[in-house]
Protein backbone atom coordinates (compact mmCIF):
# COMPACT_ATOMS: atom_id res chain seq x y z
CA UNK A 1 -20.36 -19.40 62.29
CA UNK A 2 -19.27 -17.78 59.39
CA UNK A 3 -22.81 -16.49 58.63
CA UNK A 4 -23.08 -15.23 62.08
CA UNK A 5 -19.62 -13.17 62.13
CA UNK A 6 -21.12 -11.66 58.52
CA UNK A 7 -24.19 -10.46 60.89
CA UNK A 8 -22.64 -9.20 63.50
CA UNK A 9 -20.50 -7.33 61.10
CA UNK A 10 -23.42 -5.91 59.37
CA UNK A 11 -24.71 -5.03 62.81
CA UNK A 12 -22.01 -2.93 63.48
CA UNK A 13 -21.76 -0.88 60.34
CA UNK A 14 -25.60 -0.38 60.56
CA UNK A 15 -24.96 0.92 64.19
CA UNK A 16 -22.11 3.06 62.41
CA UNK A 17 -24.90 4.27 60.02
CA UNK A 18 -27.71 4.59 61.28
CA UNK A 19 -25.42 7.16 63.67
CA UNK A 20 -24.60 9.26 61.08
CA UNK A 21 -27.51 9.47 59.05
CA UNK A 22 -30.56 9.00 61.34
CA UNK A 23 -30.63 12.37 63.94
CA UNK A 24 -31.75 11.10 67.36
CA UNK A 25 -34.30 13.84 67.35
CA UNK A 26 -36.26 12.98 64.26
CA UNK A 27 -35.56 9.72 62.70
CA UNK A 28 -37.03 10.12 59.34
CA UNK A 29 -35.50 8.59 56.48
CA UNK A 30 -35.58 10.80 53.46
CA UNK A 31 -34.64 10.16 50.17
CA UNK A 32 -31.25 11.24 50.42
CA UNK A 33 -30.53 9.35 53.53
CA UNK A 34 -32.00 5.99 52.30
CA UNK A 35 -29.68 6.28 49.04
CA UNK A 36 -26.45 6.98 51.52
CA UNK A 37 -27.40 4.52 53.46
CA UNK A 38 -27.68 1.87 50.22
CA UNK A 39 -24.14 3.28 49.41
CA UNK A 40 -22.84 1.18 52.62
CA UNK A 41 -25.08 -1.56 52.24
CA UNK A 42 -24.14 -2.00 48.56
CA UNK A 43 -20.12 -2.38 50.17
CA UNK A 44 -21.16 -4.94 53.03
CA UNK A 45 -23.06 -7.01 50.01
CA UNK A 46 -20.07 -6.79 47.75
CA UNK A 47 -17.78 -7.84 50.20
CA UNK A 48 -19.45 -11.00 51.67
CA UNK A 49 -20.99 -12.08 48.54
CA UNK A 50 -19.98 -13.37 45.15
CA UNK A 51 -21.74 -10.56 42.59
CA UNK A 52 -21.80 -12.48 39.18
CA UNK A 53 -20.01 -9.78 36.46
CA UNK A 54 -20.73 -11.70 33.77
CA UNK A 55 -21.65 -10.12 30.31
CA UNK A 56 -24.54 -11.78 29.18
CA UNK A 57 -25.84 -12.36 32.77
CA UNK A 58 -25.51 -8.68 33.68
CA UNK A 59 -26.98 -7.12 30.51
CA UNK A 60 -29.80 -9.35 30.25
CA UNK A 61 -31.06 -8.70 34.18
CA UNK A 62 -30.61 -5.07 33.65
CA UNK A 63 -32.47 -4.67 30.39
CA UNK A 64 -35.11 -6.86 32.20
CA UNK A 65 -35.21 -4.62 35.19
CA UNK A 66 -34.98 -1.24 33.41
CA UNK A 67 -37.95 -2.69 31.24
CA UNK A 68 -40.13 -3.18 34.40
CA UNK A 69 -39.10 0.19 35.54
CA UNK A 70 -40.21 2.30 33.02
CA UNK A 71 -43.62 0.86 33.49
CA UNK A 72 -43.61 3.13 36.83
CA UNK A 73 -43.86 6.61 37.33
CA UNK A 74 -41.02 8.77 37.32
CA UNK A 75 -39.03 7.33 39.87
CA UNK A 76 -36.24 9.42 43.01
CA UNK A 77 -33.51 6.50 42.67
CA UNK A 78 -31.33 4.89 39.86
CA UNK A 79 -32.22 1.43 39.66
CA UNK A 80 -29.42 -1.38 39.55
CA UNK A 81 -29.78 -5.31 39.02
CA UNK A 82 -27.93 -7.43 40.37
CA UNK A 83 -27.86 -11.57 40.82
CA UNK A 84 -25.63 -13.09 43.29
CA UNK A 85 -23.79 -16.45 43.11
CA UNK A 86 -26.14 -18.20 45.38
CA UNK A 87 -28.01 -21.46 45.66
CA UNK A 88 -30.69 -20.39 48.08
CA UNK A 89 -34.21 -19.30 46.47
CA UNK A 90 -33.74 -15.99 47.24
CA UNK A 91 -34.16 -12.20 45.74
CA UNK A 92 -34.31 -8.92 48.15
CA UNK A 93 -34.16 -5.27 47.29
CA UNK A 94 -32.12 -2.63 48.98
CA UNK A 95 -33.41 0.79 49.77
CA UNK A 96 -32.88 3.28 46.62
CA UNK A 97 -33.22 0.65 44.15
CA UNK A 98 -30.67 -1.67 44.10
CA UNK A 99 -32.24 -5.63 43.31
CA UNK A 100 -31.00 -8.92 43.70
CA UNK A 101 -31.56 -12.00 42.64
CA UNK A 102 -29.94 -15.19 43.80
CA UNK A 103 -28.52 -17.38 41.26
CA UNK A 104 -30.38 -20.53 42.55
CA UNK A 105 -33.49 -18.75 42.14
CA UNK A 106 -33.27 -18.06 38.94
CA UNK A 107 -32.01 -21.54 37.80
CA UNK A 108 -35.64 -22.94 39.78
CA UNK A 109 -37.12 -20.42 36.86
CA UNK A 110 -38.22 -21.49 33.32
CA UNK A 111 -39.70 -18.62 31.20
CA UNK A 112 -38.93 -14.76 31.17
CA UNK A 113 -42.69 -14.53 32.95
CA UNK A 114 -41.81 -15.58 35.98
CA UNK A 115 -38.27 -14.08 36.23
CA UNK A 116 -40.26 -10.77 35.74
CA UNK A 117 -43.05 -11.36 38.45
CA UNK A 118 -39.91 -11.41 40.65
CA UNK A 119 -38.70 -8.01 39.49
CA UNK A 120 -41.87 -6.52 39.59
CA UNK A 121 -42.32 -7.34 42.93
CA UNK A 122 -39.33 -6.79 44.03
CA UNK A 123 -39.27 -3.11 42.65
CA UNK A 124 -42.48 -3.15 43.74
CA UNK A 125 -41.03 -2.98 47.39
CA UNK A 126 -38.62 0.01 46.66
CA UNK A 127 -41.51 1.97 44.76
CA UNK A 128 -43.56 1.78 48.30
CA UNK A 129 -40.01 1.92 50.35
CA UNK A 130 -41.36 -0.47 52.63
CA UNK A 131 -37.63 -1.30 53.99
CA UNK A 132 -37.29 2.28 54.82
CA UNK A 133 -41.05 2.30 56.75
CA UNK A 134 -40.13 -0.45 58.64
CA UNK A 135 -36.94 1.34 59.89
CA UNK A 136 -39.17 4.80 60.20
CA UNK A 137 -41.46 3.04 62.30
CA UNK A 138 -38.80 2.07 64.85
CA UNK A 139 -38.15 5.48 65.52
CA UNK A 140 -39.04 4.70 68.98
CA UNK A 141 -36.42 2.32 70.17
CA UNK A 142 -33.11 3.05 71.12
CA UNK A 143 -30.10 3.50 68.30
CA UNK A 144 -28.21 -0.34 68.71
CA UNK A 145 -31.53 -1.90 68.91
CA UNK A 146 -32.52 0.27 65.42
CA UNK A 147 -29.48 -1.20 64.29
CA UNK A 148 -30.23 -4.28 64.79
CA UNK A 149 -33.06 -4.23 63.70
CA UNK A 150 -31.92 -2.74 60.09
CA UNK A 151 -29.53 -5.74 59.97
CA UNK A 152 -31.99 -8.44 60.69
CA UNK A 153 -34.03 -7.30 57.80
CA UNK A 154 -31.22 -7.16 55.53
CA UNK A 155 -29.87 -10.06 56.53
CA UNK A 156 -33.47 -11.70 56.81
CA UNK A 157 -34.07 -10.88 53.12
CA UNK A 158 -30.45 -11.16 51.89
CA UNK A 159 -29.27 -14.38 53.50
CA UNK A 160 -29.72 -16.25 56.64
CA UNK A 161 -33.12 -15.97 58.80
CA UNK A 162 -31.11 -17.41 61.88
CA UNK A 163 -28.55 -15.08 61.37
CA UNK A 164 -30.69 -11.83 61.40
CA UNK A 165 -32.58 -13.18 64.50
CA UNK A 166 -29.14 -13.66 66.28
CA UNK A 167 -28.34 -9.81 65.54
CA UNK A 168 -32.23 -9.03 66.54
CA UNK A 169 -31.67 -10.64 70.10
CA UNK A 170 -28.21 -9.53 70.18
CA UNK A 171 -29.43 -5.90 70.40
CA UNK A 172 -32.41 -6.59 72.53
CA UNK A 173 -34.98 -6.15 69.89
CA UNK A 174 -36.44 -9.51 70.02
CA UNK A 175 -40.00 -8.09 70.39
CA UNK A 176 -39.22 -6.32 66.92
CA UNK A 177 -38.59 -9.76 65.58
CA UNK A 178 -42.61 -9.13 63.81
CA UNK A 179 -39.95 -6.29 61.65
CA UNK A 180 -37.82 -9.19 60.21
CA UNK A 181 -40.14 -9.75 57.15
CA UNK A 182 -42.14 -7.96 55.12
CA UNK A 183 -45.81 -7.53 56.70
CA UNK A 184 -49.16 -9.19 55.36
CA UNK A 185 -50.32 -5.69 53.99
CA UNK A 186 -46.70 -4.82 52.39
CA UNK A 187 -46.86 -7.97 50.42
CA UNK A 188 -50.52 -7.59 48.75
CA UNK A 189 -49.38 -3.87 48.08
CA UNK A 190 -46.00 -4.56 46.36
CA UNK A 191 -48.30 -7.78 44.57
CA UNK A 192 -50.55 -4.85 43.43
CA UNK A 193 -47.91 -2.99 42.18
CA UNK A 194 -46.20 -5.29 40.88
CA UNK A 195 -48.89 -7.00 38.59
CA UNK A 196 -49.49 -3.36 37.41
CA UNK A 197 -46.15 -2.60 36.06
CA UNK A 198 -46.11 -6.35 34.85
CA UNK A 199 -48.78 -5.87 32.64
CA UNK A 200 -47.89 -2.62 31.69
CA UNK A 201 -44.06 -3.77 30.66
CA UNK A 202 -46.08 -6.37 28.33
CA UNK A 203 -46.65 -9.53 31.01
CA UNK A 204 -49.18 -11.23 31.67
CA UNK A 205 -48.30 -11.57 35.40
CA UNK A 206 -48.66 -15.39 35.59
CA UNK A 207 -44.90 -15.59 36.46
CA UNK A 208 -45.23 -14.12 39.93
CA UNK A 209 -47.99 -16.83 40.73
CA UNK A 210 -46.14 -19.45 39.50
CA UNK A 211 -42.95 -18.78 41.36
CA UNK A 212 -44.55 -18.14 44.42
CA UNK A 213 -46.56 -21.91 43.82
CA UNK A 214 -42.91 -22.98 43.43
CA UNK A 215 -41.41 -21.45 46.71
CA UNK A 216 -44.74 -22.66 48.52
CA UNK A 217 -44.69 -26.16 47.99
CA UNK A 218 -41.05 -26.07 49.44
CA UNK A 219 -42.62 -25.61 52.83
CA UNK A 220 -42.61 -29.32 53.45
CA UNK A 221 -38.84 -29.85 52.63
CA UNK A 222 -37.39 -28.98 56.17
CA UNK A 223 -36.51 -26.21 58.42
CA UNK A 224 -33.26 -26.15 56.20
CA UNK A 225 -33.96 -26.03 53.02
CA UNK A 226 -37.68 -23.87 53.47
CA UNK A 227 -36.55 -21.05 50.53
CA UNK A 228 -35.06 -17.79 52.21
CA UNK A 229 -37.55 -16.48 50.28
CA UNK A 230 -40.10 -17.68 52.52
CA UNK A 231 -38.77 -16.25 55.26
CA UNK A 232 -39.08 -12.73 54.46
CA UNK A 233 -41.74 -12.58 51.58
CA UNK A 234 -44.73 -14.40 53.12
CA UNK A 235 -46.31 -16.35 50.55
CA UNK A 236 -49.18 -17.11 52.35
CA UNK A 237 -52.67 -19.35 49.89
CA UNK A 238 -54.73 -15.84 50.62
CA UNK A 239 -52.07 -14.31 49.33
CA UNK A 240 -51.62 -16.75 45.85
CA UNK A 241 -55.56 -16.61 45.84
CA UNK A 242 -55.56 -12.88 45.52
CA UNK A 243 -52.65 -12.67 43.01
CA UNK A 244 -54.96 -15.89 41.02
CA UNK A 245 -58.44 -13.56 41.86
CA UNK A 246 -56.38 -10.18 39.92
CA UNK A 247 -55.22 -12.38 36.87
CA UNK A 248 -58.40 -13.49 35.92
CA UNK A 249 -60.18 -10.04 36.35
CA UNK A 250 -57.37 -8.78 34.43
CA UNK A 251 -56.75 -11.20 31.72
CA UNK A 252 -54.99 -8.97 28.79
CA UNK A 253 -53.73 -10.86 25.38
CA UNK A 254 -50.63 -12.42 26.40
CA UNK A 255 -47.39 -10.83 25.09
CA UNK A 256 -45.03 -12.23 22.57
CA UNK A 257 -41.68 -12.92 24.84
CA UNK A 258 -38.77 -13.69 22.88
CA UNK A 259 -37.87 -17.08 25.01
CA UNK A 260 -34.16 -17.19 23.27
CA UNK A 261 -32.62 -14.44 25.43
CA UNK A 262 -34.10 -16.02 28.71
CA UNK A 263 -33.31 -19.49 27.70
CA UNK A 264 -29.40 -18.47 27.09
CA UNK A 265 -28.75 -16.96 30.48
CA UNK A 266 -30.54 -19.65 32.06
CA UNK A 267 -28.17 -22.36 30.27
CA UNK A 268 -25.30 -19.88 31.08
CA UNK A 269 -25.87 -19.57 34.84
CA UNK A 270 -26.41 -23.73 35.10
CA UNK A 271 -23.74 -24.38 33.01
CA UNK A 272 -21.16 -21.55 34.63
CA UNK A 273 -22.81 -20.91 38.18
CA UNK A 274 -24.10 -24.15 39.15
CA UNK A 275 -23.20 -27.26 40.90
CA UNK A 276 -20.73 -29.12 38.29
CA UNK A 277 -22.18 -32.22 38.53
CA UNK A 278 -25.68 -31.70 38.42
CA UNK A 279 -25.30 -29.12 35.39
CA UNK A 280 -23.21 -32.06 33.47
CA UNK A 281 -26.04 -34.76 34.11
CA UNK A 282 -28.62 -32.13 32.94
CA UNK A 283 -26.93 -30.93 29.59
CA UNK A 284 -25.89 -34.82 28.94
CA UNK A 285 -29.44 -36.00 28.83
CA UNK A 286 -30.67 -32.79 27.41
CA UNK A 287 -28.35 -33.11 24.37
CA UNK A 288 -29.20 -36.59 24.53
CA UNK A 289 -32.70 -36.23 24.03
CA UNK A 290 -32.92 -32.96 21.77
CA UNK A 291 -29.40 -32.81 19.62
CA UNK A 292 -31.16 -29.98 17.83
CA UNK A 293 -31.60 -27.65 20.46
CA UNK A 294 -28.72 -24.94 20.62
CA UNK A 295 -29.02 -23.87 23.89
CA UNK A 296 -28.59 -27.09 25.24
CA UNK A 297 -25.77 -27.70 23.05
CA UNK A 298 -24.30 -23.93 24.16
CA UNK A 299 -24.50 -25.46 28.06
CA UNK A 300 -23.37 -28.38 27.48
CA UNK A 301 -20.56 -26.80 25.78
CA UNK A 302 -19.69 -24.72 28.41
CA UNK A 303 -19.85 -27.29 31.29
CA UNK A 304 -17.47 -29.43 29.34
CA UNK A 305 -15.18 -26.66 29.42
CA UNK A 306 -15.31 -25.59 33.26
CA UNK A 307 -14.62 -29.56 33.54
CA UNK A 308 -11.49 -29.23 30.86
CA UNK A 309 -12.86 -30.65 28.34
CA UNK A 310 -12.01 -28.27 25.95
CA UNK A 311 -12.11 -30.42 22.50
CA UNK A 312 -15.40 -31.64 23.38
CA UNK A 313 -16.40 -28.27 24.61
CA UNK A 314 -15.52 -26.47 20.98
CA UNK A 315 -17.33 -29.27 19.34
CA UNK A 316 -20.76 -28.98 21.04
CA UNK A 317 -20.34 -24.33 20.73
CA UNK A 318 -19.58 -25.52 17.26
CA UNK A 319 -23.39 -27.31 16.84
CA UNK A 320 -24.67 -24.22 18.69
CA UNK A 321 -23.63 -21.83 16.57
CA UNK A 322 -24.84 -23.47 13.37
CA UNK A 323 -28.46 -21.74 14.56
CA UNK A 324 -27.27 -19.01 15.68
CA UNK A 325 -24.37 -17.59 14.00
CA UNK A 326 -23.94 -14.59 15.03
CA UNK A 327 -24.37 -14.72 18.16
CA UNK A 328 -21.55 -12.55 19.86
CA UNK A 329 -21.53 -14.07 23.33
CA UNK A 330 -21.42 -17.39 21.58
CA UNK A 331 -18.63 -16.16 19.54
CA UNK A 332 -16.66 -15.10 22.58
CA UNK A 333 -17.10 -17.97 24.54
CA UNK A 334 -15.74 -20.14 21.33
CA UNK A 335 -13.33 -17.82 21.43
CA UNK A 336 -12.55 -18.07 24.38
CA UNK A 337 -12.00 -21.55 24.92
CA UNK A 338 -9.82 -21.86 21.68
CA UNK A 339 -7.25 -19.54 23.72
CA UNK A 340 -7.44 -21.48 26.69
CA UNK A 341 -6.57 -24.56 24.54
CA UNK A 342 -3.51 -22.68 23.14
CA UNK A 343 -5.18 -22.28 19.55
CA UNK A 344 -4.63 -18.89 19.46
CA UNK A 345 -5.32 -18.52 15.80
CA UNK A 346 -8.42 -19.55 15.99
CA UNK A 347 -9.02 -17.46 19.19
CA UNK A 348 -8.05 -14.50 17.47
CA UNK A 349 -10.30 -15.19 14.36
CA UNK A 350 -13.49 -16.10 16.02
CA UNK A 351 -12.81 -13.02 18.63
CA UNK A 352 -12.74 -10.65 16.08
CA UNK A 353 -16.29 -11.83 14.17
CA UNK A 354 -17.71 -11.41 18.17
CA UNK A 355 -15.94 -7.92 18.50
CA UNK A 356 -17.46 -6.78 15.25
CA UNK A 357 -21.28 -7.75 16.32
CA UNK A 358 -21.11 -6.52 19.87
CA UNK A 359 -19.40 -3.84 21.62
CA UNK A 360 -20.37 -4.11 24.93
CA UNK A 361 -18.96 -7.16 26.38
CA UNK A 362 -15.46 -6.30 27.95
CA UNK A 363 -14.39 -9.81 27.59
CA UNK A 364 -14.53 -10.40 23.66
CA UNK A 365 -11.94 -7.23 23.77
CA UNK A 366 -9.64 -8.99 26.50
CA UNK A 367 -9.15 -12.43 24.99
CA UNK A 368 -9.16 -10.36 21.52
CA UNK A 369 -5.98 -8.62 23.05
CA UNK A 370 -4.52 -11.74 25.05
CA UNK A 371 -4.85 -13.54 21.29
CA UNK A 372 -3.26 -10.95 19.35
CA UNK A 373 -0.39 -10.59 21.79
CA UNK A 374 0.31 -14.10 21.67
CA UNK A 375 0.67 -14.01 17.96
CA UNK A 376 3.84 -11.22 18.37
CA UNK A 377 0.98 -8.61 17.20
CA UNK A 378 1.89 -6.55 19.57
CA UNK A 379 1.04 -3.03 18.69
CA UNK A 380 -2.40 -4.05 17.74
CA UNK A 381 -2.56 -5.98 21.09
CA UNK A 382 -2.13 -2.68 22.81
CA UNK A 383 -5.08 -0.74 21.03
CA UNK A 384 -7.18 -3.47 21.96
CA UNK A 385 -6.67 -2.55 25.40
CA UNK A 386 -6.22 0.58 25.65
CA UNK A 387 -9.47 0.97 23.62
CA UNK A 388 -10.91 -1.39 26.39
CA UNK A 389 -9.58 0.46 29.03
CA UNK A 390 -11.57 3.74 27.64
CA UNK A 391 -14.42 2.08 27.72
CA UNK A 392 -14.41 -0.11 30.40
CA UNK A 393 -12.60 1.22 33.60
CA UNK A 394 -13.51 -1.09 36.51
CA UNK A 395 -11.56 -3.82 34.02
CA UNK A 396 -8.29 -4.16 36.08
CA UNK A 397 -7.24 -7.72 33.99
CA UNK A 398 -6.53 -5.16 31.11
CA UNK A 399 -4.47 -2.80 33.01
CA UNK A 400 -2.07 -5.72 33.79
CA UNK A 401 -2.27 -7.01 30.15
CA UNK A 402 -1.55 -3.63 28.55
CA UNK A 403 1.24 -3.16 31.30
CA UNK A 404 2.37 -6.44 29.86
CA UNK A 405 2.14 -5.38 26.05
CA UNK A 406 4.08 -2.46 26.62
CA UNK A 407 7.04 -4.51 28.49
CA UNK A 408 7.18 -7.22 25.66
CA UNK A 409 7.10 -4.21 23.21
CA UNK A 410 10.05 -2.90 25.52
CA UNK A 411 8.54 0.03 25.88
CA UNK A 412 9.01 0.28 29.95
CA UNK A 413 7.90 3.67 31.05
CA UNK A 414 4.63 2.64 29.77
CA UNK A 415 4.81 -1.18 30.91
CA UNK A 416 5.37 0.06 34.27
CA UNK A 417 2.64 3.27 34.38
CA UNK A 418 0.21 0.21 33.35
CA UNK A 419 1.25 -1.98 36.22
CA UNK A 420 1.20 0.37 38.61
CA UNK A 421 -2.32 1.51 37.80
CA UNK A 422 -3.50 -2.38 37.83
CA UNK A 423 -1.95 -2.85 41.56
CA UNK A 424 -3.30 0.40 42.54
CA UNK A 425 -6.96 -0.63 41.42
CA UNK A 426 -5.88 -3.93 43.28
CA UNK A 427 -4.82 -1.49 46.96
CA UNK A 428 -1.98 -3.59 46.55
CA UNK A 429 0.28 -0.52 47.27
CA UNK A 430 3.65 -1.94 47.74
CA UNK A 431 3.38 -3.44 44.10
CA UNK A 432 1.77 0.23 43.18
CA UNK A 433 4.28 2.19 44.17
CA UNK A 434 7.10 0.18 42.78
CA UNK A 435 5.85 0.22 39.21
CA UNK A 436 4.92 3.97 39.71
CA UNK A 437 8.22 4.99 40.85
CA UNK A 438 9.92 3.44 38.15
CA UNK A 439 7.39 4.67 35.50
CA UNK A 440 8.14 8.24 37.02
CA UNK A 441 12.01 7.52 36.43
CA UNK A 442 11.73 6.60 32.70
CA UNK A 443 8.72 8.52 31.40
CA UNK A 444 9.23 11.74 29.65
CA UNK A 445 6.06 12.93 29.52
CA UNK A 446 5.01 15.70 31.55
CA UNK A 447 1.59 15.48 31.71
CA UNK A 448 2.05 11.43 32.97
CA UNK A 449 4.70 12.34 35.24
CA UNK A 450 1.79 14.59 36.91
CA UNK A 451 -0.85 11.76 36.90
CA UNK A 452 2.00 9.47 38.32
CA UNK A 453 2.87 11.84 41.42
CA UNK A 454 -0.76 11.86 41.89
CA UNK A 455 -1.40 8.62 42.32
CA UNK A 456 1.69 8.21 44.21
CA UNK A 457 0.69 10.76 46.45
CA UNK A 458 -2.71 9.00 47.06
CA UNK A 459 -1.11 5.40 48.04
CA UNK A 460 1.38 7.43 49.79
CA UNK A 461 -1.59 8.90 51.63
CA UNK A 462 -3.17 5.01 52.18
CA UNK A 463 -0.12 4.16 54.24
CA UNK A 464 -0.39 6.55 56.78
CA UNK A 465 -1.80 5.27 60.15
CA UNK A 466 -5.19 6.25 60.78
């Protein structure tokens, strides 16, 4: 039911856009129409679904993607890469470049290579905007039923086939229902494509053949668990034959793929994004049966610790690290967990050899600052943040923290400006405009009393009926 009330939902906004941006006299969807309507899509995916913001995760899938990319031709959209905390087989593209992949599809992957055929083909789709065709070529249906249609595909390739056939039929469009997948001829061509760029980028292509071997032979497992996939990227044996045909008319020398970084966000997404049993069984017998390999003593680690098994945890990142010392998001999960455990020392120490590898994971600078402000280092506390906070906006936890500095350092106009921008970032307005109003008592400063009517005037503006 729930997945159904998330269609209809997505029906409606559709309805809403498709309204606004599609004229009833000529719907043609140009470039800037496909990247406003992304803009809403983007908010109906980031509201119903779990988008993983993790460090390593997100850096890794976007240096992937942007690798593939500039393979192409100069391209009209940004693109973005995303994976979602999901256990279906499942990755789907959104028009003006924005690409997902599902968290359980990437755990069913083994190498770089076949994360990459995904990509590939998945851009693939955007290059050709075959979402935006299939829309195009609807032209001739009425608005709701356009709609409808929009949503089915979305949903179709983003979630739950059932789902986007109840919002098909909902809006009489079930003899679109042929719309709800990609077509025969949009799949060889974004294959094409695809193995292109792969090669291109420095791949040999074999991972988009194996993958799609992988998703195939799920056929037989049920109606239920057939991969989502499936559904909405035919992956038909003419289809693997042709892909099989290319490769060996095309056989290049095969590049040199640096497995480590591949083989670290794979541990990272069983081991933090997985089922909690099944990752525990696998990093027991893998440790078990390979005590020298780090990665498997990294996820082992870090299942021990989403279990609370801290000691244990710190013990196996400990045997990790010995290979790979400097390893920053290593360091900062160590680091991490010694603050959870209260060994704030230690946190602090191990933090600060992370902080002064890497500079671009937010989280190394958070637990840095949580650390020092639990030591009665207060002042240097607050740099952390506000440093963090200059480079990392869209990082409310260090609002709050900083907020919370500031009061311990009884310094209140500022402990209360920092509070009220954390709420505000939250819309939790009543809690906004309480800290703001008090921050506007105390402070002095002219320039933040004018930033602090600002923002006071916005929530006040957020309040008003509609």
């Amino acid at each position: 039911m729930q997945v159904i009330r998330k269609a209809f939902l997505l029906c409606f906004i559709l309805i809403f856009i498709v309204n606004i941006l599609v004229p009833k006299e000529a719907l043609c969807i140009t470039i800037q129409e496909e990247e406003e309507m992304s803009r809403e899509v983007m908010k109906v995916i980031i509201k119903h679904y779990e988008v993983i913001n993790d460090p390593l995760i997100v850096n890794y899938i976007n240096q992937m993607g942007q690798k593939m990319v500039s393979a192409l031709p100069p391209q009209p959209f940004d693109y973005h890469f995303y994976v979602i905390k999901n256990d279906e087989y499942n990755a789907f593209a959104t028009p003006a470049g924005h690409v997902f992949v599902n968290s359980g599809l990437l755990e069913a992957m083994e190498n770089e290579e076949e994360l990459a055929g995904i990509l590939g083909h998945e851009i693939a789709h955007v290059v050709c905007r075959h979402i935006s065709q299939q829309i195009e070529r609807s032209k001739k249906i009425g608005i709701a039923t356009l709609a409808g249609v929009a949503a089915g595909i979305l949903l179709g390739i983003g979630g739950s086939a059932a789902a986007a056939q109840a919002v098909t039929m909902g809006s009489a469009a079930a003899g679109q229902s042929v719309q709800l997948s990609y077509s025969r001829e949009d799949e060889f061509q974004a294959d094409q494509i695809g193995l292109i760029s792969l090669t291109k980028a420095g791949y040999s292509g074999e991972g988009l053949l194996t993958m799609l071997k992988k998703l195939w032979s799920r056929r037989w497992f049920g109606p239920d668990q057939i991969p989502t996939y499936l559904t909405t990227h035919p992956a038909t044996e003419e289809r693997m034959a042709n892909i099989d045909t290319w490769l060996e008319q095309n056989k290049k020398i095969q590049a040199h793929i640096d497995a480590y970084n591949f083989s670290r966000v794979h541990a990272r997404i069983v081991a933090v994004y997985g089922d909690k049993s099944v990752a525990l069984r696998k990093f027991e017998a893998e440790v078990k049966n390979h005590p020298e390999d780090s990665l498997a003593q990294y996820g082992y680690g870090l299942i021990l610790a989403r279990t609370g098994d801290r000691k244990d945890a710190i013990n196996h990142l400990k045997k990790a690290l010995v290979k790979n010392a400097f390893d920053p998001y290593m360091l900062k999960d160590l680091g991490q967990i010694y603050f959870l455990d209260g060994r704030y020392q230690d946190a602090l120490n191990t933090l600060e050899s992370a902080a002064s590898i890497s500079s671009n994971d937010p989280e190394v600078f958070f637990y840095l600052g949580r650390a020092q402000m639990e030591l009665g280092r207060l002042q240097e506390a607050a740099v952390t943040f506000e440093e963090l906070i200059e480079k990392n906006h869209d990082y409310p936890q260090a609002f709050y923290s900083l907020g919370e500095t500031y009061g311990k350092m009884e310094r209140l106009d500022e402990a209360h400006y920092w509070l009220g921008v954390y709420y505000k970032k939250k819309d939790d307005v009543k809690n906004a405009a309480f800290h703001l109003k008090r921050a506007l008592e105390l402070t002095g400063d002219p320039d933040k009393r004018e930033k602090i009517k600002k923002m006071l005037k916005e929530i006040h503006g957020k309040k008003r009926p509609s």
